[in-house]
N, C-alpha and C. Protein backbone atom coordinates (compact mmCIF):
# COMPACT_ATOMS: atom_id res chain seq x y z
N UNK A 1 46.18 87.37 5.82
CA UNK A 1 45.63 87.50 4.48
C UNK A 1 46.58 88.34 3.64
N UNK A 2 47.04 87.87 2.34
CA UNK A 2 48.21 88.73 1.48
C UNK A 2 47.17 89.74 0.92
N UNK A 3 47.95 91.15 1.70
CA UNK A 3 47.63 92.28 0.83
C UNK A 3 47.24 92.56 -0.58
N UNK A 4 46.42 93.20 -1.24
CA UNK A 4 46.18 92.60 -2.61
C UNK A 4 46.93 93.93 -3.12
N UNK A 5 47.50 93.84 -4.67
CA UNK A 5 47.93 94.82 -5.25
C UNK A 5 47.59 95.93 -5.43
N UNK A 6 48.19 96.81 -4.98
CA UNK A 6 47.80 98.54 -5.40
C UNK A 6 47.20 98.95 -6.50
N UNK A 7 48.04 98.43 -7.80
CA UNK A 7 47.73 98.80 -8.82
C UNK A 7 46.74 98.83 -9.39
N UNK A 8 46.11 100.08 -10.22
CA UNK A 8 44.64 100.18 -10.46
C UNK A 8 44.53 100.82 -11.80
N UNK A 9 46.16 100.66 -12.66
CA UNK A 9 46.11 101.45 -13.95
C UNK A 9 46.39 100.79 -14.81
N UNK A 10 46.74 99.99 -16.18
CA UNK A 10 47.03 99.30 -16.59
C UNK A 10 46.78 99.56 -18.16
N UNK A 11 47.76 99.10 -19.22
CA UNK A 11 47.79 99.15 -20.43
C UNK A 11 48.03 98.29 -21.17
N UNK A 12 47.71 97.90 -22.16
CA UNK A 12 48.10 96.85 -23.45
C UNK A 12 48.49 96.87 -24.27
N UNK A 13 49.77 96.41 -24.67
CA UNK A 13 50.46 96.90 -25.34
C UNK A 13 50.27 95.48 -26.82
N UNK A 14 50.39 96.14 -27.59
CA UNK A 14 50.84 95.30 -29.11
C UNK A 14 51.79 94.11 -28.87
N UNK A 15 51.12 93.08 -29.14
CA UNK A 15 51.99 92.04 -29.09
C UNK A 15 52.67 91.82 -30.27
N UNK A 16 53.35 90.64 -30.22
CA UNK A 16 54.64 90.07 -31.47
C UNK A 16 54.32 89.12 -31.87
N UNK A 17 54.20 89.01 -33.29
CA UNK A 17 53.91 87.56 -33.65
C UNK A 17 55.44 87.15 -34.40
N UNK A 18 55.65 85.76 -33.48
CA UNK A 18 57.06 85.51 -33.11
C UNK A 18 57.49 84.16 -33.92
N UNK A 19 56.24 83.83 -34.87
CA UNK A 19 55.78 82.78 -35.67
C UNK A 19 56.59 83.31 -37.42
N UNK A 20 56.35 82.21 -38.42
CA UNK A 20 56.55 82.60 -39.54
C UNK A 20 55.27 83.72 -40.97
N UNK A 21 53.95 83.30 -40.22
CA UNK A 21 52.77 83.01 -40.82
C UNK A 21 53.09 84.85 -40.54
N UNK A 22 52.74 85.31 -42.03
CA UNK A 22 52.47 87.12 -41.72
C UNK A 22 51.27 87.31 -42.17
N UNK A 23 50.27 86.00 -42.71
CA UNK A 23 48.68 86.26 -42.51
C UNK A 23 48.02 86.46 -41.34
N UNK A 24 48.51 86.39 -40.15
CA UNK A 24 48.19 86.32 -39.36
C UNK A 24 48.38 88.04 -38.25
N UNK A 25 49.19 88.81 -38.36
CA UNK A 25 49.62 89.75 -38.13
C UNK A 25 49.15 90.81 -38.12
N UNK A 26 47.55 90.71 -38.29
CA UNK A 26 46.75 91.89 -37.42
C UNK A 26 46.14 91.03 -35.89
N UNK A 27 46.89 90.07 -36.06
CA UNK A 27 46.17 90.18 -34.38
C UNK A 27 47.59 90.68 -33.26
N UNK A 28 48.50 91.18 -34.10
CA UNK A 28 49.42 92.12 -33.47
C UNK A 28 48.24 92.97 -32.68
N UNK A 29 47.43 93.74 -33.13
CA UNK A 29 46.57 94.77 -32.81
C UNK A 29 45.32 94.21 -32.16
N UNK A 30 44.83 93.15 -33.09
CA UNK A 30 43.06 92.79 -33.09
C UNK A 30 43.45 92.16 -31.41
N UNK A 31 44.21 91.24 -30.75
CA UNK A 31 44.33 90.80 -29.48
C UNK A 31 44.36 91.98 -28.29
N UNK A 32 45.43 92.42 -28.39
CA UNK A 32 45.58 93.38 -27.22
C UNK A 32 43.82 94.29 -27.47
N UNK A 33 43.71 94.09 -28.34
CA UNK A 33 42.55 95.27 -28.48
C UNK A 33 41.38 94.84 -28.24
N UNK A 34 41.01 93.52 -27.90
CA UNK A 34 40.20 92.54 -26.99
C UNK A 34 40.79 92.56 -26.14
N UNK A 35 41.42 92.40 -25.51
CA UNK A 35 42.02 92.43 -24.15
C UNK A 35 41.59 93.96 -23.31
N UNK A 36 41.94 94.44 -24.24
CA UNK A 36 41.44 96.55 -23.50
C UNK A 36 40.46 96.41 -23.42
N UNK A 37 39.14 96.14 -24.33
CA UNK A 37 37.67 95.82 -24.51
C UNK A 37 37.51 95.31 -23.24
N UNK A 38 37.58 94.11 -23.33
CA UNK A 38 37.52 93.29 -21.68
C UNK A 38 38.05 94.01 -20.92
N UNK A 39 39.22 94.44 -20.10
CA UNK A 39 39.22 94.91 -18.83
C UNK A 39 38.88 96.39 -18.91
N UNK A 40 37.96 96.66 -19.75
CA UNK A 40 37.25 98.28 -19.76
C UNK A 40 35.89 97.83 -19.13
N UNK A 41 35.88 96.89 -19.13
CA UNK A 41 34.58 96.35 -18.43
C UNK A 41 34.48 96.69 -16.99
N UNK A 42 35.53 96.28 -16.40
CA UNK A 42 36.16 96.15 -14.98
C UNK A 42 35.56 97.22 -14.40
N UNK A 43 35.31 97.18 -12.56
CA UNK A 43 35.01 98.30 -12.24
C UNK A 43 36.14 98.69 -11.56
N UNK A 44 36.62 100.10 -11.00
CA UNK A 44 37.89 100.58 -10.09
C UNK A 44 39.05 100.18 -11.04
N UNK A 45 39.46 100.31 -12.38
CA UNK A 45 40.86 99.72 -13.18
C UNK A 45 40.28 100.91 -14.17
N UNK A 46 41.39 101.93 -14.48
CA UNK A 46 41.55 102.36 -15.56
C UNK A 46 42.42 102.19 -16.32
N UNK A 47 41.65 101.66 -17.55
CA UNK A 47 42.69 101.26 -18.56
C UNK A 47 43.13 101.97 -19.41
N UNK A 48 44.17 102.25 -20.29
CA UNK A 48 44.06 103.11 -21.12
C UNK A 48 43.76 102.68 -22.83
N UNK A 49 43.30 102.91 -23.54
CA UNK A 49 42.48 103.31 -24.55
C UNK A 49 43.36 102.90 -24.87
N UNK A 50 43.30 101.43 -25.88
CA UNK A 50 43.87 101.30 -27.24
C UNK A 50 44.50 101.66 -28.87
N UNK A 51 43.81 102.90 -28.70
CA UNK A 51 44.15 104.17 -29.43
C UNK A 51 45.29 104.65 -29.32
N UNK A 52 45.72 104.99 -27.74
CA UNK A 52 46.76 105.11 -26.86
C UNK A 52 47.93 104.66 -27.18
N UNK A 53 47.68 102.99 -26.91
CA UNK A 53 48.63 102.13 -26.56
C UNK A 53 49.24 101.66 -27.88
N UNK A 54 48.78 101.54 -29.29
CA UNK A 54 48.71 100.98 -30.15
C UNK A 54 49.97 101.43 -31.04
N UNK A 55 50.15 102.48 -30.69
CA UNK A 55 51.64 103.17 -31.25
C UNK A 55 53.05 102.45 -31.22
N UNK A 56 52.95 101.16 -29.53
CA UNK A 56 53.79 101.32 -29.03
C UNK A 56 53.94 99.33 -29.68
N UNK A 57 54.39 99.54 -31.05
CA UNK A 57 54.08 98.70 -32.09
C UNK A 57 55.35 98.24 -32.67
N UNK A 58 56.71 98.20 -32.15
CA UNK A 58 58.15 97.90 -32.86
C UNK A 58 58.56 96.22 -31.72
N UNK A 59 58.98 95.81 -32.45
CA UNK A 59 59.72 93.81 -31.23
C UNK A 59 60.45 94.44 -30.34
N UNK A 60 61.56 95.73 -30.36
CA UNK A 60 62.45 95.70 -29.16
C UNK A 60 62.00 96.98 -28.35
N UNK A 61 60.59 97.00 -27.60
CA UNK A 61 59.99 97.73 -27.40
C UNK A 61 60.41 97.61 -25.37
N UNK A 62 60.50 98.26 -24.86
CA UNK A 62 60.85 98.16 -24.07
C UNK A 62 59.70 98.27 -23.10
N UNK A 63 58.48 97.41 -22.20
CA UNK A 63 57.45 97.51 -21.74
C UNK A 63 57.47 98.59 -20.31
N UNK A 64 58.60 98.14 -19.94
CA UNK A 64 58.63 98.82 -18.53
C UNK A 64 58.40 100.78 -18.84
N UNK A 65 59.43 100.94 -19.77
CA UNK A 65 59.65 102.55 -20.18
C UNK A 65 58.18 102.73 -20.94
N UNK A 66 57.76 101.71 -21.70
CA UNK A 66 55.85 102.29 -22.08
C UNK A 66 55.45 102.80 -21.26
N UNK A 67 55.29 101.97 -20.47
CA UNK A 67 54.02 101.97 -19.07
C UNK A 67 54.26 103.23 -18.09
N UNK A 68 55.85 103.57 -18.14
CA UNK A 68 56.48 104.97 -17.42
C UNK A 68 55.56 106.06 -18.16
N UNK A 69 56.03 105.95 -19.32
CA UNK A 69 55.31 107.12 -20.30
C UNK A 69 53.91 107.37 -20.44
N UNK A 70 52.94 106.34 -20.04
CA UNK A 70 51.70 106.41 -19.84
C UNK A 70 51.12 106.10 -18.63
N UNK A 71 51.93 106.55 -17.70
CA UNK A 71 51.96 106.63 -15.78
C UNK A 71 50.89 105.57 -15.73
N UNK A 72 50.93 104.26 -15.94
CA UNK A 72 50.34 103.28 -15.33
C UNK A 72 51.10 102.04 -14.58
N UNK A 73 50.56 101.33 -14.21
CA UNK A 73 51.33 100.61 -12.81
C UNK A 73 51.48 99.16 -13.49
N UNK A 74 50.87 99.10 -14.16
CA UNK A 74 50.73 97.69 -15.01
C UNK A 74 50.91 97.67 -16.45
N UNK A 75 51.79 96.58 -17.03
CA UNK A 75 50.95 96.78 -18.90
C UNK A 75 51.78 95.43 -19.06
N UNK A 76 50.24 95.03 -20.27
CA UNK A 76 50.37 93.64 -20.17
C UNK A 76 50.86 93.82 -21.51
N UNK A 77 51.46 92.36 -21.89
CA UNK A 77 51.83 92.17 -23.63
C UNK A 77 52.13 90.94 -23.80
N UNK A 78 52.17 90.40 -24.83
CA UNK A 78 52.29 89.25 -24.98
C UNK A 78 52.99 89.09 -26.59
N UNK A 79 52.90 87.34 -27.04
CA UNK A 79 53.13 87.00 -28.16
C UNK A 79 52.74 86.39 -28.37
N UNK A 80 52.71 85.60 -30.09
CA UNK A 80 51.89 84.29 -30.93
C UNK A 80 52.60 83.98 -31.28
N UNK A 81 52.46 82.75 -32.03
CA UNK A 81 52.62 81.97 -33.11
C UNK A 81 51.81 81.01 -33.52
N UNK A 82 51.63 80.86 -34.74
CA UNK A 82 50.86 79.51 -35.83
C UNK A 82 51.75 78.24 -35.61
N UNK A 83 51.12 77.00 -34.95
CA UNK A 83 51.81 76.02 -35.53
C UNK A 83 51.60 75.21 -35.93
N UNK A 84 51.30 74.96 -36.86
CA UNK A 84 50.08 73.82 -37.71
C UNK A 84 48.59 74.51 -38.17
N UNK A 85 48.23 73.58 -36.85
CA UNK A 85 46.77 74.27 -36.94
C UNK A 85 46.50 74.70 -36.09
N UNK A 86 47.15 75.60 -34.73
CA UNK A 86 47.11 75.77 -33.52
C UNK A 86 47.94 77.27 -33.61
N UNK A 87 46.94 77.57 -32.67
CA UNK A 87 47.68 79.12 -32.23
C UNK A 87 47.66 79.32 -30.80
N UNK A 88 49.45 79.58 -30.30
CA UNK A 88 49.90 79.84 -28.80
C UNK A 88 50.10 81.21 -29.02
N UNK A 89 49.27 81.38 -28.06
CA UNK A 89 49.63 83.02 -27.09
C UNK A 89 50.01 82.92 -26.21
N UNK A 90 51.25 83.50 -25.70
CA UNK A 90 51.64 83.82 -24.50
C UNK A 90 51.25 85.37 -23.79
N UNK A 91 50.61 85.21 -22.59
CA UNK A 91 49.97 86.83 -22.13
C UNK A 91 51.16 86.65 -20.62
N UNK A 92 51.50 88.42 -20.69
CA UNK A 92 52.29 88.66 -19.16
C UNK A 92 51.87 89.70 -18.77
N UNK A 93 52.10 89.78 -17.41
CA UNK A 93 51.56 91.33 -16.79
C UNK A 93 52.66 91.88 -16.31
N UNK A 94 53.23 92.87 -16.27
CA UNK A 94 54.56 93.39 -15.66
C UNK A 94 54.55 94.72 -15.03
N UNK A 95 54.90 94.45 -13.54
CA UNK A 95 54.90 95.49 -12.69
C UNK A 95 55.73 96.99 -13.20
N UNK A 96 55.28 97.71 -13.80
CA UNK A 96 56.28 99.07 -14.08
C UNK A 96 57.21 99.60 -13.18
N UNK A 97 56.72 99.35 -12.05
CA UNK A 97 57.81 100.42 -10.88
C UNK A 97 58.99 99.33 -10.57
N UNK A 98 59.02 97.58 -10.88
CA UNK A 98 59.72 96.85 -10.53
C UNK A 98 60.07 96.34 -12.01
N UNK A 99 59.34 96.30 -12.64
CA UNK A 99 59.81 95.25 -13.80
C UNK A 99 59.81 93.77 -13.30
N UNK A 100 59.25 93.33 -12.60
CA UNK A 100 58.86 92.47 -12.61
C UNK A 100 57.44 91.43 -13.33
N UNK A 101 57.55 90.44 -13.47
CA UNK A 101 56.48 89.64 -14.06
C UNK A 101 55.27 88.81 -13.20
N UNK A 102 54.17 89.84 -13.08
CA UNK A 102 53.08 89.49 -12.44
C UNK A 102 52.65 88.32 -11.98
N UNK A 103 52.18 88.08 -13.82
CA UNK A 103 51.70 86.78 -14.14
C UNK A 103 52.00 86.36 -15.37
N UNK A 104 51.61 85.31 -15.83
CA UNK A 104 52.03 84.83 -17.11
C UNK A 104 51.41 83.58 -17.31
N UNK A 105 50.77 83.42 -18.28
CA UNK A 105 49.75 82.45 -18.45
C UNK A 105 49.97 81.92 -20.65
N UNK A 106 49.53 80.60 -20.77
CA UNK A 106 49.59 80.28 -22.35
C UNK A 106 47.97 79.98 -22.83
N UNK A 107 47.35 80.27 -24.08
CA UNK A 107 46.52 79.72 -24.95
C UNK A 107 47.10 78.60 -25.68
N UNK A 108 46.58 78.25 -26.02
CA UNK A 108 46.62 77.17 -26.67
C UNK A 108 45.15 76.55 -27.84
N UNK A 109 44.59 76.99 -28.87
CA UNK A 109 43.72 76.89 -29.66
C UNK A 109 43.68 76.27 -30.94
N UNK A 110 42.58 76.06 -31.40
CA UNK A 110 42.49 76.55 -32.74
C UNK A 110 42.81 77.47 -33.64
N UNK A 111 43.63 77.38 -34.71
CA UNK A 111 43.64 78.59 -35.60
C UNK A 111 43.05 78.68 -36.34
N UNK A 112 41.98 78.22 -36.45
CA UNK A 112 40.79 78.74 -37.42
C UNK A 112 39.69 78.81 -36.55
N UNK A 113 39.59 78.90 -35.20
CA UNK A 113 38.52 79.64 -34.55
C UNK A 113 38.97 80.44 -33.55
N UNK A 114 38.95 81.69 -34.11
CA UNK A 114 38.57 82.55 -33.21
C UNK A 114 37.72 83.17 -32.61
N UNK A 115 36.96 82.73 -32.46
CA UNK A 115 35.61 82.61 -31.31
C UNK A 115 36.15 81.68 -30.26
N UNK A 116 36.80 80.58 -30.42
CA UNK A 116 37.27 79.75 -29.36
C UNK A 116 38.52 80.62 -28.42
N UNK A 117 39.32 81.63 -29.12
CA UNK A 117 40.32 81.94 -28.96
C UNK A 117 39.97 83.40 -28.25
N UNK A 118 39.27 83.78 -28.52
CA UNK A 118 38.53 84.87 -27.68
C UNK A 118 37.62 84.34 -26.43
N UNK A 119 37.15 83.20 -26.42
CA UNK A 119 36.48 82.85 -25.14
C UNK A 119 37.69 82.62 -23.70
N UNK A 120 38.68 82.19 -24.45
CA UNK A 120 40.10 81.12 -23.97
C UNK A 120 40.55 82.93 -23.22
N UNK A 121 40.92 83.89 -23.84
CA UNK A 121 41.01 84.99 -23.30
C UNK A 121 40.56 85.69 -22.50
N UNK A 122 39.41 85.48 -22.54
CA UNK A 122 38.20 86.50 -21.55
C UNK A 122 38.64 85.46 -20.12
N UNK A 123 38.21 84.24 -20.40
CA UNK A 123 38.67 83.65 -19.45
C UNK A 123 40.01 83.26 -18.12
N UNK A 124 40.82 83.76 -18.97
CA UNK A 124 42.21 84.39 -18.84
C UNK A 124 42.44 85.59 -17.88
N UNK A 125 41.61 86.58 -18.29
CA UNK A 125 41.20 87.70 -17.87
C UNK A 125 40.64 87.41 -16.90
N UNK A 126 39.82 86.72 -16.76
CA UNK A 126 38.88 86.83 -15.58
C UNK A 126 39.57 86.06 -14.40
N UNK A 127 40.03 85.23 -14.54
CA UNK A 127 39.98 84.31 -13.40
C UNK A 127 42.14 84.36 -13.75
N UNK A 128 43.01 84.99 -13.68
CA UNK A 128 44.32 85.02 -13.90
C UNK A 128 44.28 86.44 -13.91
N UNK A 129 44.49 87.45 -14.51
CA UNK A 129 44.82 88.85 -14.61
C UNK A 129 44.10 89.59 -13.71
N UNK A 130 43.34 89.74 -13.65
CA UNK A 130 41.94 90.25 -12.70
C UNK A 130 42.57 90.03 -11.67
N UNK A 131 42.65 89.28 -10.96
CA UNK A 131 43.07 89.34 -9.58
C UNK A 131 44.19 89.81 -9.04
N UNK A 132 45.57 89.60 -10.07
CA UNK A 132 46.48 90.31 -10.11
C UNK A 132 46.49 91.59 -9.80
N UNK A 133 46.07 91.91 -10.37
CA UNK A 133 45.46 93.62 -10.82
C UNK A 133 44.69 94.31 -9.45
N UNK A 134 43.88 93.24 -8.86
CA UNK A 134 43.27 93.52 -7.44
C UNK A 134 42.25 93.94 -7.77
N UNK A 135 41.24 93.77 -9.01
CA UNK A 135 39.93 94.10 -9.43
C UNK A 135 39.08 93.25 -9.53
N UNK A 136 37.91 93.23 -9.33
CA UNK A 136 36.92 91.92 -9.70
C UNK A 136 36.56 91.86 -10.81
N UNK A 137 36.56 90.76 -11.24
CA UNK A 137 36.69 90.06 -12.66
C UNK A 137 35.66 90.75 -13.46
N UNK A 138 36.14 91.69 -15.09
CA UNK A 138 35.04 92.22 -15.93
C UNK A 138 33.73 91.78 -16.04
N UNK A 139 33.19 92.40 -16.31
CA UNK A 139 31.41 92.11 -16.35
C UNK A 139 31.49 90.89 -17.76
N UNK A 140 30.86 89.83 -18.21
CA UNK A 140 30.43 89.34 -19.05
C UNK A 140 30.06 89.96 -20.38
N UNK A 141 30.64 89.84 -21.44
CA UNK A 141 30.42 90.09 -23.00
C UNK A 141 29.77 89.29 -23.97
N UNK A 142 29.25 90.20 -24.53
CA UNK A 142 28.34 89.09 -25.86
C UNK A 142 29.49 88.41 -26.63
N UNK A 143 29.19 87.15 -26.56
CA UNK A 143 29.93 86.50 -27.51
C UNK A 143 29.74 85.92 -29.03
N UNK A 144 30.59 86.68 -29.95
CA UNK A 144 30.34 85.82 -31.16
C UNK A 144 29.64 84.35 -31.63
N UNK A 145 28.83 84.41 -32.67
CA UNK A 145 28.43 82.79 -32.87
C UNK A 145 28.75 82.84 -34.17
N UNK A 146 28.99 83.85 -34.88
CA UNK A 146 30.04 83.46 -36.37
C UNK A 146 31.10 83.72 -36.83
N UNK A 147 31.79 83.13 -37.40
CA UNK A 147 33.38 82.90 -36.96
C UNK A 147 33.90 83.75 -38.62
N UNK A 148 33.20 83.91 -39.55
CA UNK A 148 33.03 85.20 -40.77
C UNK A 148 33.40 86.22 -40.20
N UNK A 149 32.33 86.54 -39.31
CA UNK A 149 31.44 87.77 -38.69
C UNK A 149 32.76 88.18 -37.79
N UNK A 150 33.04 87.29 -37.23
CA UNK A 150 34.40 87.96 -35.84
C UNK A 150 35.76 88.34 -36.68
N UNK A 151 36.35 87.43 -37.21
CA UNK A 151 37.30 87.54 -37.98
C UNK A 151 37.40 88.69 -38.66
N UNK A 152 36.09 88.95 -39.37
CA UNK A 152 35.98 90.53 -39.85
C UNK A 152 36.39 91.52 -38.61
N UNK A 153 35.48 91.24 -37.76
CA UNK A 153 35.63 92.15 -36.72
C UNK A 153 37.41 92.53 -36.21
N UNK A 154 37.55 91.48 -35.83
CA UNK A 154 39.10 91.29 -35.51
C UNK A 154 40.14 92.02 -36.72
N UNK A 155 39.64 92.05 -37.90
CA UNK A 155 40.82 92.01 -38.68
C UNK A 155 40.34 93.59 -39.25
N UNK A 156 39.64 94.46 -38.87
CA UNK A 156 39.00 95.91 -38.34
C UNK A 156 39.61 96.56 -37.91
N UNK A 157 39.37 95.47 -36.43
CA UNK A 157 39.73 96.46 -35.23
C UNK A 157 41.19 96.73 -35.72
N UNK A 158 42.53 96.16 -36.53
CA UNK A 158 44.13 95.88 -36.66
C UNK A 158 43.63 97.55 -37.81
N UNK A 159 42.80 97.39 -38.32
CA UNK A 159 42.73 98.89 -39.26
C UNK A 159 42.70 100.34 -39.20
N UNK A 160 41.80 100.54 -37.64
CA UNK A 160 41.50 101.53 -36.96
C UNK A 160 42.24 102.50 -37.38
N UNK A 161 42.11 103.50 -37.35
CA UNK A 161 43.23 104.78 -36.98
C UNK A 161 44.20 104.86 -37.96
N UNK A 162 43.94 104.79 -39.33
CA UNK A 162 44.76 104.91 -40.21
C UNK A 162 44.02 105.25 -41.22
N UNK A 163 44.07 106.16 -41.74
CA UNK A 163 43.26 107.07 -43.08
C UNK A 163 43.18 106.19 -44.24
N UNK A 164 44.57 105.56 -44.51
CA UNK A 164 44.35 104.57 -45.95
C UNK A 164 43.73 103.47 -45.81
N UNK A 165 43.47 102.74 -44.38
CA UNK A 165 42.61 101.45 -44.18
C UNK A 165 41.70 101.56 -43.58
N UNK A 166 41.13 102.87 -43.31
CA UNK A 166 40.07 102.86 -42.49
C UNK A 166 38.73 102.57 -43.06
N UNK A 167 38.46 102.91 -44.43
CA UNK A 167 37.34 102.41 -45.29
C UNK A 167 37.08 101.24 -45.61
N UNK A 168 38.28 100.48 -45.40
CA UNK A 168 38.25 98.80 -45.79
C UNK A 168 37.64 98.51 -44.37
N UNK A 169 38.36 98.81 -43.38
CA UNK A 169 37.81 98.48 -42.45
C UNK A 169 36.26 98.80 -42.33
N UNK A 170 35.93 99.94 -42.75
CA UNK A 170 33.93 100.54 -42.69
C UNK A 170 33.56 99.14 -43.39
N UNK A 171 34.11 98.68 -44.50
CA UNK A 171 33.28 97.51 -45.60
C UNK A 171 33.67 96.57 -44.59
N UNK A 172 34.72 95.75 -44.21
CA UNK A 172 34.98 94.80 -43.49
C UNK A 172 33.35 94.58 -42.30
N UNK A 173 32.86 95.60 -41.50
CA UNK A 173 32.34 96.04 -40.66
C UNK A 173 30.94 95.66 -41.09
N UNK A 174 30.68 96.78 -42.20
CA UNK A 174 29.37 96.12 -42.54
C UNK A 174 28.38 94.88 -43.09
N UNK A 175 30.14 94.61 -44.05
CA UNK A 175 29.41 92.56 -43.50
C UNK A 175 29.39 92.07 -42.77
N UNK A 176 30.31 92.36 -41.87
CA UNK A 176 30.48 91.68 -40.30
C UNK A 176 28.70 91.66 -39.69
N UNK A 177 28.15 93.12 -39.44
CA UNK A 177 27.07 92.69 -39.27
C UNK A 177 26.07 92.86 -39.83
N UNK A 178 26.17 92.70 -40.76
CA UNK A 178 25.14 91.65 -42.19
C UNK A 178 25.31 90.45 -41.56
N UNK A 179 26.27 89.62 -41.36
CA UNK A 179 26.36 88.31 -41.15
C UNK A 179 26.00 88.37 -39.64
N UNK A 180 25.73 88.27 -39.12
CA UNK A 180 25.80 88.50 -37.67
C UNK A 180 25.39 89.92 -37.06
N UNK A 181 23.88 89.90 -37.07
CA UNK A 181 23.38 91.19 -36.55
C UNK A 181 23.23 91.94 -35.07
N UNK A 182 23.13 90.49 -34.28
CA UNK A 182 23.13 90.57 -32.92
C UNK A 182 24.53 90.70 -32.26
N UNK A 183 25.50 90.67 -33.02
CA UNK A 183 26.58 90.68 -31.61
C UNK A 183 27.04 92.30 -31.81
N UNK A 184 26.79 92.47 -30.59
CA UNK A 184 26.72 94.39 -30.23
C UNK A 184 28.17 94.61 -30.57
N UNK A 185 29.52 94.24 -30.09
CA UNK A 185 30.44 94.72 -30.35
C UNK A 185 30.84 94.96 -31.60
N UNK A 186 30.49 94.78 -32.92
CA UNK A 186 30.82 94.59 -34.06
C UNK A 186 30.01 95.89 -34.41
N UNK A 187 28.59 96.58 -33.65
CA UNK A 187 28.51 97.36 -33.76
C UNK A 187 29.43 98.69 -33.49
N UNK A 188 29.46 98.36 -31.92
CA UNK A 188 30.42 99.40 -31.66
C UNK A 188 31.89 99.47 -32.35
N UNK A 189 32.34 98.32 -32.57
CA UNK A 189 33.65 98.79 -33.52
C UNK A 189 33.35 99.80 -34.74
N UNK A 190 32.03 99.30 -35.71
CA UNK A 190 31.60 100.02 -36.51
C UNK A 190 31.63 101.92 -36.20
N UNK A 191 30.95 101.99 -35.08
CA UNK A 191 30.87 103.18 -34.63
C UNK A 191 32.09 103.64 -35.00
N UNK A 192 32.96 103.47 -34.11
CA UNK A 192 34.66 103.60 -33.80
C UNK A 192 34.54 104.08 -35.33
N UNK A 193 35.00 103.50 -36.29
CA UNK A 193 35.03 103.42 -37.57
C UNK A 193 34.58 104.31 -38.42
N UNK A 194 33.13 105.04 -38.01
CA UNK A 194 32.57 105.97 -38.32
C UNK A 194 32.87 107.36 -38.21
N UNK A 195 33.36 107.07 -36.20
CA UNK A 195 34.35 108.23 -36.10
C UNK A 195 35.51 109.04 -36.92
N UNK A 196 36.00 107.50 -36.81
CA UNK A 196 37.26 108.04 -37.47
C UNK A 196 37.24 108.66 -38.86
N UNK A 197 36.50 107.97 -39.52
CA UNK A 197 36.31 108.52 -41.06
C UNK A 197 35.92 109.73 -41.07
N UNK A 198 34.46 110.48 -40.07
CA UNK A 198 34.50 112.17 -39.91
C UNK A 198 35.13 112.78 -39.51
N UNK A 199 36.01 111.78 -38.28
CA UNK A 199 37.34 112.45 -37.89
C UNK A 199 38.59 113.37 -39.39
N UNK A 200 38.90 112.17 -39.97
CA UNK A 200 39.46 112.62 -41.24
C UNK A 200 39.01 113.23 -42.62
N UNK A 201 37.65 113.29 -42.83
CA UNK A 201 37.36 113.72 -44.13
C UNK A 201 36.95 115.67 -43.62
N UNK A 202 37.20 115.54 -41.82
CA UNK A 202 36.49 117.26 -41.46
C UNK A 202 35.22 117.46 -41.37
N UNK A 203 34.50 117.73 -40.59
CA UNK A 203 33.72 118.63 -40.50
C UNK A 203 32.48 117.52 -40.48
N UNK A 204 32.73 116.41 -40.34
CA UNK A 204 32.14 115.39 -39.85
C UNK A 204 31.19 115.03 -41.06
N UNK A 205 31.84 115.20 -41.85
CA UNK A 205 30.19 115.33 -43.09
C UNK A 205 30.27 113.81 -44.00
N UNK A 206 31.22 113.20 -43.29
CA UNK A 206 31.20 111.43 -43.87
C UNK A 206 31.90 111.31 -45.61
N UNK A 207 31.97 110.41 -46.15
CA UNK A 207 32.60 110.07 -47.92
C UNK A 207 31.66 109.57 -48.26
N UNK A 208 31.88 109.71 -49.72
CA UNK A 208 31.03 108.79 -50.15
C UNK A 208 31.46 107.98 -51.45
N UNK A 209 30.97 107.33 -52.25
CA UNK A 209 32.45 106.50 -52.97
C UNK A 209 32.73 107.38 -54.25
């Protein structure tokens, strides 16, 4: 029986969109940052926090020396592009202590649903990365049913952690679930969001317009 992988640490790094389309270019962020979501699920895998990883945001980024710097054994990254009406992701996992390439797997979607393109991922995750990794596949997530509602979400989460977009992101958020009340994660991004804004205004006491 082949030994299963050691590794039990793993990070996500900012992908490249390697395409022409620069409407598209918060899912530099909004992807990997579903991807952390999902394998935070996982049990025995610590991942590190997107917060973290999100810095590590330039094309000639060197993955192996990330993953050194944030002593994990794994970090995945990938790239896009638009082509037509279709959006390819390419996802890889790469061993840090070897530099080698785990795994490596393609999407292939719709570009105007991302709800399809987030299912295509989880799935990815589960049954391709996951095992790599030597963890059993993340627990199951609520999934989007409006494609408004996610997109907001998605194009949020690319806002996070930045003082001048973080309020667009609060409005982005709260239509998100206006339109879509039931899908919990759109809450919790909200949260996130909330943070951050008492994070920056001090003393936790919130803005107001």
């Amino acid at each position: 029986v082949p030994a299963q992988p050691r590794v039990k640490t793993v990070a996500v790094l900012p992908f490249q969109n390697v395409g022409s389309d620069t409407g598209i270019d918060y899912l530099r962020l909004a992807l990997p940052d579903e991807i952390t979501t999902t394998l935070s699920h996982t049990r025995r895998l610590v991942v590190r926090p997107f917060a973290e990883t999100r810095k590590y945001n330039h094309p000639d980024l060197n993955p192996q020396n990330a993953g050194r710097e944030m002593h994990v054994g794994t970090v995945v990254t990938g790239h896009f592009m638009k082509a037509g009406e279709q959006l390819h992701i390419t996802l890889e996992a790469i061993d840090v202590e070897t530099n080698e390439i785990l795994w490596r797997d393609q999407i292939n979607t719709p570009a105007q649903s991302m709800i399809t393109t987030q299912a295509q991922i989880q799935l990815k995750v589960r049954r391709g990365l996951s095992p790599i990794l030597g963890v059993s596949p993340p627990e199951s997530r609520t999934q989007p049913k409006n494609e408004e509602a996610y997109d907001l979400v998605l194009r949020a989460s690319a806002l996070l952690f930045d003082l001048k977009s973080n309020r667009t992101a609060i409005q982005m958020l709260e239509k998100a679930v206006q339109l879509e009340p039931t899908y919990a994660p759109a809450w919790h991004v909200l949260s996130r969001a909330y943070s951050q804004e008492d994070h920056y205004t001090s003393g936790g006491r919130g803005w107001t317009e």
